[in-house]
C-alpha atoms as a PDB file:
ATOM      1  CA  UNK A   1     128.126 153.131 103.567  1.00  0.00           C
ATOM      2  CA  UNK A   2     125.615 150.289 103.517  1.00  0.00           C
ATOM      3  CA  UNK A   3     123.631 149.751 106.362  1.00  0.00           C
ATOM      4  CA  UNK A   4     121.195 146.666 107.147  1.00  0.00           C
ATOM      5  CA  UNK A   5     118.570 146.616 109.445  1.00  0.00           C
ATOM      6  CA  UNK A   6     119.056 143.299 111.275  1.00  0.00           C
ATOM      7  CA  UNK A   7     115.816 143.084 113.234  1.00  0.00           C
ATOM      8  CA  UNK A   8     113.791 143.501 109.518  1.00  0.00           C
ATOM      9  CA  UNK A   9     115.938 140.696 108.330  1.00  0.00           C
ATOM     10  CA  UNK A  10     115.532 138.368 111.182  1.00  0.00           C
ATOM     11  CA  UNK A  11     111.533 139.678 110.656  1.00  0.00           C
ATOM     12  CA  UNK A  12     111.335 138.944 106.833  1.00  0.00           C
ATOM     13  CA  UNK A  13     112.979 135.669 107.553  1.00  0.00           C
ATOM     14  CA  UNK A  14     110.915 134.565 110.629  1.00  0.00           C
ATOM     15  CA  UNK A  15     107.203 135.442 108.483  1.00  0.00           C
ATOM     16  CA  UNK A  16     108.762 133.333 105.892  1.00  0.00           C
ATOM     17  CA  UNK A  17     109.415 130.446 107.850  1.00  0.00           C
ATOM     18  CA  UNK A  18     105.910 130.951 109.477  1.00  0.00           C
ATOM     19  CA  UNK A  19     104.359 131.209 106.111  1.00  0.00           C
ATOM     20  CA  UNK A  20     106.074 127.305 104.839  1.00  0.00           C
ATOM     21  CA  UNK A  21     105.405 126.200 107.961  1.00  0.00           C
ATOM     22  CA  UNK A  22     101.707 126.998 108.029  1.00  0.00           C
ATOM     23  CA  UNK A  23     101.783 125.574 104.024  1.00  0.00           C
ATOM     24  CA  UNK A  24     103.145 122.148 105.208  1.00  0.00           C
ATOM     25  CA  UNK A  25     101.131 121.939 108.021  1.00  0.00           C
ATOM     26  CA  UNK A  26      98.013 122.584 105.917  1.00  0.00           C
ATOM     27  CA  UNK A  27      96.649 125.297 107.247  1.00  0.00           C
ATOM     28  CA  UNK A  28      95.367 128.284 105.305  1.00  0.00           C
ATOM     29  CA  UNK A  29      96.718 131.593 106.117  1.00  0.00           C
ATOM     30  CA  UNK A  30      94.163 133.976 107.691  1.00  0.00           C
ATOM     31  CA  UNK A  31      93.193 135.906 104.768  1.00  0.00           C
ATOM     32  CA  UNK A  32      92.687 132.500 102.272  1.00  0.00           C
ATOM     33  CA  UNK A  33      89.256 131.313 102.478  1.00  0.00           C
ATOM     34  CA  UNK A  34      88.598 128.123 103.893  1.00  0.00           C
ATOM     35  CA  UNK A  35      87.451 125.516 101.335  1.00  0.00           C
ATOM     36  CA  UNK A  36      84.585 123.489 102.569  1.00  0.00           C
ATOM     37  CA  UNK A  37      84.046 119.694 100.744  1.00  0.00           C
ATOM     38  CA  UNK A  38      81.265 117.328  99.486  1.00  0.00           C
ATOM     39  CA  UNK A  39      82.060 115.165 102.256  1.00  0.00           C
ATOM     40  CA  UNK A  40      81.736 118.051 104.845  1.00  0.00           C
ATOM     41  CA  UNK A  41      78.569 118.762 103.832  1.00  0.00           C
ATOM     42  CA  UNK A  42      77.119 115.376 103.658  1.00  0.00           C
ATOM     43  CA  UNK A  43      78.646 114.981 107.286  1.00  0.00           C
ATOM     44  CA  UNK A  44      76.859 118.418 108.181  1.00  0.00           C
ATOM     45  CA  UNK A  45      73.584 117.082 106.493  1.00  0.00           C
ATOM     46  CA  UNK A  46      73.631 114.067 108.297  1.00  0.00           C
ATOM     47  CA  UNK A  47      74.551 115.647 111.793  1.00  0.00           C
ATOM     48  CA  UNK A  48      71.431 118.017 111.378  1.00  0.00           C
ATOM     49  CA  UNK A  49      69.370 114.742 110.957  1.00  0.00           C
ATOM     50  CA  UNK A  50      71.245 112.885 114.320  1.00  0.00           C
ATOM     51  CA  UNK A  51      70.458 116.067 116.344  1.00  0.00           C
ATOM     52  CA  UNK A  52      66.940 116.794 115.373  1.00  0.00           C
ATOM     53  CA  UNK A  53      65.521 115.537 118.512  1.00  0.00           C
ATOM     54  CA  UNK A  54      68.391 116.624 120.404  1.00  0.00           C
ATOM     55  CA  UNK A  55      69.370 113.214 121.166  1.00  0.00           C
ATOM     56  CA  UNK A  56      72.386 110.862 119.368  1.00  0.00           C
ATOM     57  CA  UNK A  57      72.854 107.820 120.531  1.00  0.00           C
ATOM     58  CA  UNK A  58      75.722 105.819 120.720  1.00  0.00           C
ATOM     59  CA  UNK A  59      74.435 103.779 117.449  1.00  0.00           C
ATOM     60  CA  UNK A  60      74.042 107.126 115.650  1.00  0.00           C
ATOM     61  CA  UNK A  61      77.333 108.502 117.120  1.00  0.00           C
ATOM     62  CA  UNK A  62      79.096 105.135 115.410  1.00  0.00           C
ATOM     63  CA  UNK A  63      77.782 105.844 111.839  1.00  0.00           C
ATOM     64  CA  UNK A  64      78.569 109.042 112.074  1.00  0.00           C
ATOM     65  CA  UNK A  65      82.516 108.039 113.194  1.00  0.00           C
ATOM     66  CA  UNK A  66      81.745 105.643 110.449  1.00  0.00           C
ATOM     67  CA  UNK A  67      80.840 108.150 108.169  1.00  0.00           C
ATOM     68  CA  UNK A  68      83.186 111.005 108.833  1.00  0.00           C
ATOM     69  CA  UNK A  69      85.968 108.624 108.431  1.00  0.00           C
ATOM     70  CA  UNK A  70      84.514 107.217 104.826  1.00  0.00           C
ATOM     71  CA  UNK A  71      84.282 110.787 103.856  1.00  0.00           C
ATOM     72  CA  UNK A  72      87.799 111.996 105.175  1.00  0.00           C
ATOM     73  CA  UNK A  73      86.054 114.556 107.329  1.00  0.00           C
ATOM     74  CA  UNK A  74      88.925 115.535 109.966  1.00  0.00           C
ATOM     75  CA  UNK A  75      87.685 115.534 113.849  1.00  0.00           C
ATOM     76  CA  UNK A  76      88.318 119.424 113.539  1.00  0.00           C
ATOM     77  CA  UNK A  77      85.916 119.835 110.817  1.00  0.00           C
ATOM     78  CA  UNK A  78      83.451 117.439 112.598  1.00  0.00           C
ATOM     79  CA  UNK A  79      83.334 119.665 115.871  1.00  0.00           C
ATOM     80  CA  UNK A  80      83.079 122.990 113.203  1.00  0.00           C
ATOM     81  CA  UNK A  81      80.634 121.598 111.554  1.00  0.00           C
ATOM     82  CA  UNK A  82      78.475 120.612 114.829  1.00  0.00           C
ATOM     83  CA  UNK A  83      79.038 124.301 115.837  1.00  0.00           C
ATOM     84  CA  UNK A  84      77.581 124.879 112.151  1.00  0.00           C
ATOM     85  CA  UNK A  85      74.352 122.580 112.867  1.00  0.00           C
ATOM     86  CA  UNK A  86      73.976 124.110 116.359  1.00  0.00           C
ATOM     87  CA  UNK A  87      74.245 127.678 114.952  1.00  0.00           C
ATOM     88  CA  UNK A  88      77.008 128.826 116.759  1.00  0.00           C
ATOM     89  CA  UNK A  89      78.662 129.498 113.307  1.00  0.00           C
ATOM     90  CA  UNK A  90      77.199 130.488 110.057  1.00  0.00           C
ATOM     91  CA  UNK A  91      76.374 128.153 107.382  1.00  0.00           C
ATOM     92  CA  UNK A  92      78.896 128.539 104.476  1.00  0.00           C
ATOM     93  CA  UNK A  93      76.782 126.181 102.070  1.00  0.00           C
ATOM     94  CA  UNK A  94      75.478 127.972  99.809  1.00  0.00           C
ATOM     95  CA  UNK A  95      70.966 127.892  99.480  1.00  0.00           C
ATOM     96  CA  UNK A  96      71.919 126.042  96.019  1.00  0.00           C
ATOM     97  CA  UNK A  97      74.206 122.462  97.008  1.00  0.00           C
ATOM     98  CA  UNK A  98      73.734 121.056  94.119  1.00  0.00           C
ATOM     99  CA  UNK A  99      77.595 120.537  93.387  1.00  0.00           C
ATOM    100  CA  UNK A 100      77.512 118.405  97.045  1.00  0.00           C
ATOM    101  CA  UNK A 101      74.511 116.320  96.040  1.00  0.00           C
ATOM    102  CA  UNK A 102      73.906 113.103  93.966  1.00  0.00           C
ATOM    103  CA  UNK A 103      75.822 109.808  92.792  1.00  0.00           C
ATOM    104  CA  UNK A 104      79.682 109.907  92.296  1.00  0.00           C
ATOM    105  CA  UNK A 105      82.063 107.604  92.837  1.00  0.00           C
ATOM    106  CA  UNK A 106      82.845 106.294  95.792  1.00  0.00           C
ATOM    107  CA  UNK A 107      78.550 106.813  97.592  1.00  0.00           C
ATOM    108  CA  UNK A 108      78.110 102.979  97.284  1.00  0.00           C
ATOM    109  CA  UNK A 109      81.223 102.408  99.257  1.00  0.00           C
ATOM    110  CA  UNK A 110      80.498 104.924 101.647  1.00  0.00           C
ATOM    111  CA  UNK A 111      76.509 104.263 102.520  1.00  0.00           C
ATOM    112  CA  UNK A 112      77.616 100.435 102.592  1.00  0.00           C
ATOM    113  CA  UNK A 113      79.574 101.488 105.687  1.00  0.00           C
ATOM    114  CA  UNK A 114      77.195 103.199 107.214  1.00  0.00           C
ATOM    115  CA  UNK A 115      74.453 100.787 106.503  1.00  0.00           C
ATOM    116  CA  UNK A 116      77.105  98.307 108.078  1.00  0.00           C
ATOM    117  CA  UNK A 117      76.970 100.586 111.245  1.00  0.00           C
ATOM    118  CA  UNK A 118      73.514 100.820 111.489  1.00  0.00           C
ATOM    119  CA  UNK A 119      72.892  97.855 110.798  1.00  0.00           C
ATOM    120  CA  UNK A 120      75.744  95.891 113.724  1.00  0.00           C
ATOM    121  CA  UNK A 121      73.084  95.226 116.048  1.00  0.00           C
ATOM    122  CA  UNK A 122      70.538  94.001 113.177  1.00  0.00           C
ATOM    123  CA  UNK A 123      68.531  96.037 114.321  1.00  0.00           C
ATOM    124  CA  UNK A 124      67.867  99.867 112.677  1.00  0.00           C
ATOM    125  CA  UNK A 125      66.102 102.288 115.005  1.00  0.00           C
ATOM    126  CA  UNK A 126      63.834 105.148 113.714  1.00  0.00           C
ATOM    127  CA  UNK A 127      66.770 107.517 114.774  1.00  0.00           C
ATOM    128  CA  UNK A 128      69.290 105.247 112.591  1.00  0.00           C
ATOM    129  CA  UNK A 129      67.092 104.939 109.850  1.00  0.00           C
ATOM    130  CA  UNK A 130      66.187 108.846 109.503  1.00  0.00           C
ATOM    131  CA  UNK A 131      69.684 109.349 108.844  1.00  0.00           C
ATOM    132  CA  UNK A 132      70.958 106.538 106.783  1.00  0.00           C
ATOM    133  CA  UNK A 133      68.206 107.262 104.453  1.00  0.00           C
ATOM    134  CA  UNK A 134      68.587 110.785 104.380  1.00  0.00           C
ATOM    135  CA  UNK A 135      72.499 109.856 103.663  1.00  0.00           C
ATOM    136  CA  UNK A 136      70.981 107.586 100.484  1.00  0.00           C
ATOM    137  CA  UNK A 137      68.895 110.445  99.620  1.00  0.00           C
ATOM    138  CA  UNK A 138      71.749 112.973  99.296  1.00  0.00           C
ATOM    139  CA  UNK A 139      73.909 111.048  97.387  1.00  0.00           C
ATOM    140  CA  UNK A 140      71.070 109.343  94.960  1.00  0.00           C
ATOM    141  CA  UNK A 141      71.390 105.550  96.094  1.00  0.00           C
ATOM    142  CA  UNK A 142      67.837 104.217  94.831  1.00  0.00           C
ATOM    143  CA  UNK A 143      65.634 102.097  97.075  1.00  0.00           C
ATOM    144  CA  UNK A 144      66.170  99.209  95.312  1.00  0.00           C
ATOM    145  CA  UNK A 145      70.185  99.646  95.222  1.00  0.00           C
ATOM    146  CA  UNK A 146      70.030 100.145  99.228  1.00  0.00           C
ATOM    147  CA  UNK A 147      67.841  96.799  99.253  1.00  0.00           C
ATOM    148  CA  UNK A 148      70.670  94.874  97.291  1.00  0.00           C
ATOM    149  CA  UNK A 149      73.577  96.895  99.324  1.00  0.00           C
ATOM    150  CA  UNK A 150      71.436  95.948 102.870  1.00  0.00           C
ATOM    151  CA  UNK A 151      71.203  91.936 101.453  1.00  0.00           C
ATOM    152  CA  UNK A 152      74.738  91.836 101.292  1.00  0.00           C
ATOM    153  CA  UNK A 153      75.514  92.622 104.676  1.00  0.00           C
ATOM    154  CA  UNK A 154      72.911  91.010 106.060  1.00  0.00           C
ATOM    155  CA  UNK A 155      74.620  87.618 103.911  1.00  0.00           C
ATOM    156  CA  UNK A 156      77.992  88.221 105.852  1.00  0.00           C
ATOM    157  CA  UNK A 157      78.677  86.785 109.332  1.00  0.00           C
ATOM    158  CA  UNK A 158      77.483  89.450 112.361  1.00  0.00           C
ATOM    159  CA  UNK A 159      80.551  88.340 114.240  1.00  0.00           C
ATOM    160  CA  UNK A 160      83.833  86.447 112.280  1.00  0.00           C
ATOM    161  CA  UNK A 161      85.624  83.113 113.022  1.00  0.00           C
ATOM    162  CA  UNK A 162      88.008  85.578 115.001  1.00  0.00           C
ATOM    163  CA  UNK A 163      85.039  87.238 117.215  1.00  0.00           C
ATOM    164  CA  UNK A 164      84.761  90.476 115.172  1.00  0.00           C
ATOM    165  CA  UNK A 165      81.492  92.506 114.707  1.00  0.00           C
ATOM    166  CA  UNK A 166      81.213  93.953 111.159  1.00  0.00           C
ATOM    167  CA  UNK A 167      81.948  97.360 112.422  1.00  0.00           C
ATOM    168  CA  UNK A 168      85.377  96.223 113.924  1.00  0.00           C
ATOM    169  CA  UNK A 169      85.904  94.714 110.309  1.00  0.00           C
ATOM    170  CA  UNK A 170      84.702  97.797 109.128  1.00  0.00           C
ATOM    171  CA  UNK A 171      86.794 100.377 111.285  1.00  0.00           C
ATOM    172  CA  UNK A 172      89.924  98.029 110.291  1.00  0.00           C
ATOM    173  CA  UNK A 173      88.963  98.257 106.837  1.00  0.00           C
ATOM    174  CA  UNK A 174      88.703 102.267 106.929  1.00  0.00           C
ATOM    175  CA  UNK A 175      91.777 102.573 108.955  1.00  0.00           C
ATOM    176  CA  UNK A 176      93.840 100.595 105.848  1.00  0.00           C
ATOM    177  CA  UNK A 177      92.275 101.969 102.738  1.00  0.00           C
ATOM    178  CA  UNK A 178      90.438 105.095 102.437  1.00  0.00           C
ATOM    179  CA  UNK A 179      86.929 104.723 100.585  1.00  0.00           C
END
């Protein structure tokens, strides 16, 4: 006579629902390694620069936003990644980040916005600067492209016919098309 074992079944069937469910949602399963991105580490890179003096402003804390959302950095990662820069959790760049550094496509559109941040106030601090131009250094925008990229801006209207800032045009750009 054939016997089943209902509670393994209803066990075998419940870890495989788990499993597709944690698949859809996204998440890794515990034993995957977590795959960190380019954009995570220029986020990281620049949040090392915003917390040097232990201090971020609210203009620093808007390029940031500005910048984790040109990068696709997820507000998870963002608060994982300040854990990273605080040391509360290890660094899981590797010494050599080559593969996360220099021009591809896409840096133009992404320092543009956070040039746009910085510069929303027309004004760029010391703190502001420090990390926009560590953000041009990472991703190999040349002094002379950041001059021509910073002209631009400056050419468009602070505030629109309608009474929006170039960051509210900005944030309504990034919320309709990724960079």
């Amino acid at each position: 006579m054939f016997t089943i074992d209902l509670h393994f079944v209803i066990h075998q069937y419940t870890m495989e629902i788990c499993s597709a469910n944690i698949q859809i949602l996204g998440q890794a399963p515990k034993d995957m390694e977590r795959e960190y991105t380019r954009g995570m580490y220029l986020y990281m890179e620049c949040l090392k620069v915003a917390f040097e003096d232990e201090i971020v402003t609210s203009d620093e804390a808007e390029i940031l936003k500005i910048i984790a959302v040109a990068l696709d950095v997820q507000p998870s990662d963002t608060a994982e990644l300040r854990s990273i820069v605080s040391d509360e959790l290890p660094n899981p760049f590797v010494l050599s980040d080559d593969e996360f550094t220099g021009y591809q496509v896409g840096d133009a559109s992404m320092y543009q916005a956070a040039l746009i941040a910085a510069l929303d106030d027309e004004v760029i601090t010391e703190d502001e600067w420090a990390l926009v131009n560590h953000l041009r250094q990472l991703v190999g925008i040349q002094e002379d492209e950041h001059a021509l990229i910073e002209e631009a801006i400056r050419a468009t209207e602070g505030i629109d016919a309608m009474g929006q800032t170039r960051v509210e045009r900005l944030e309504r750009y990034l919320t309709v098309c990724q960079i």
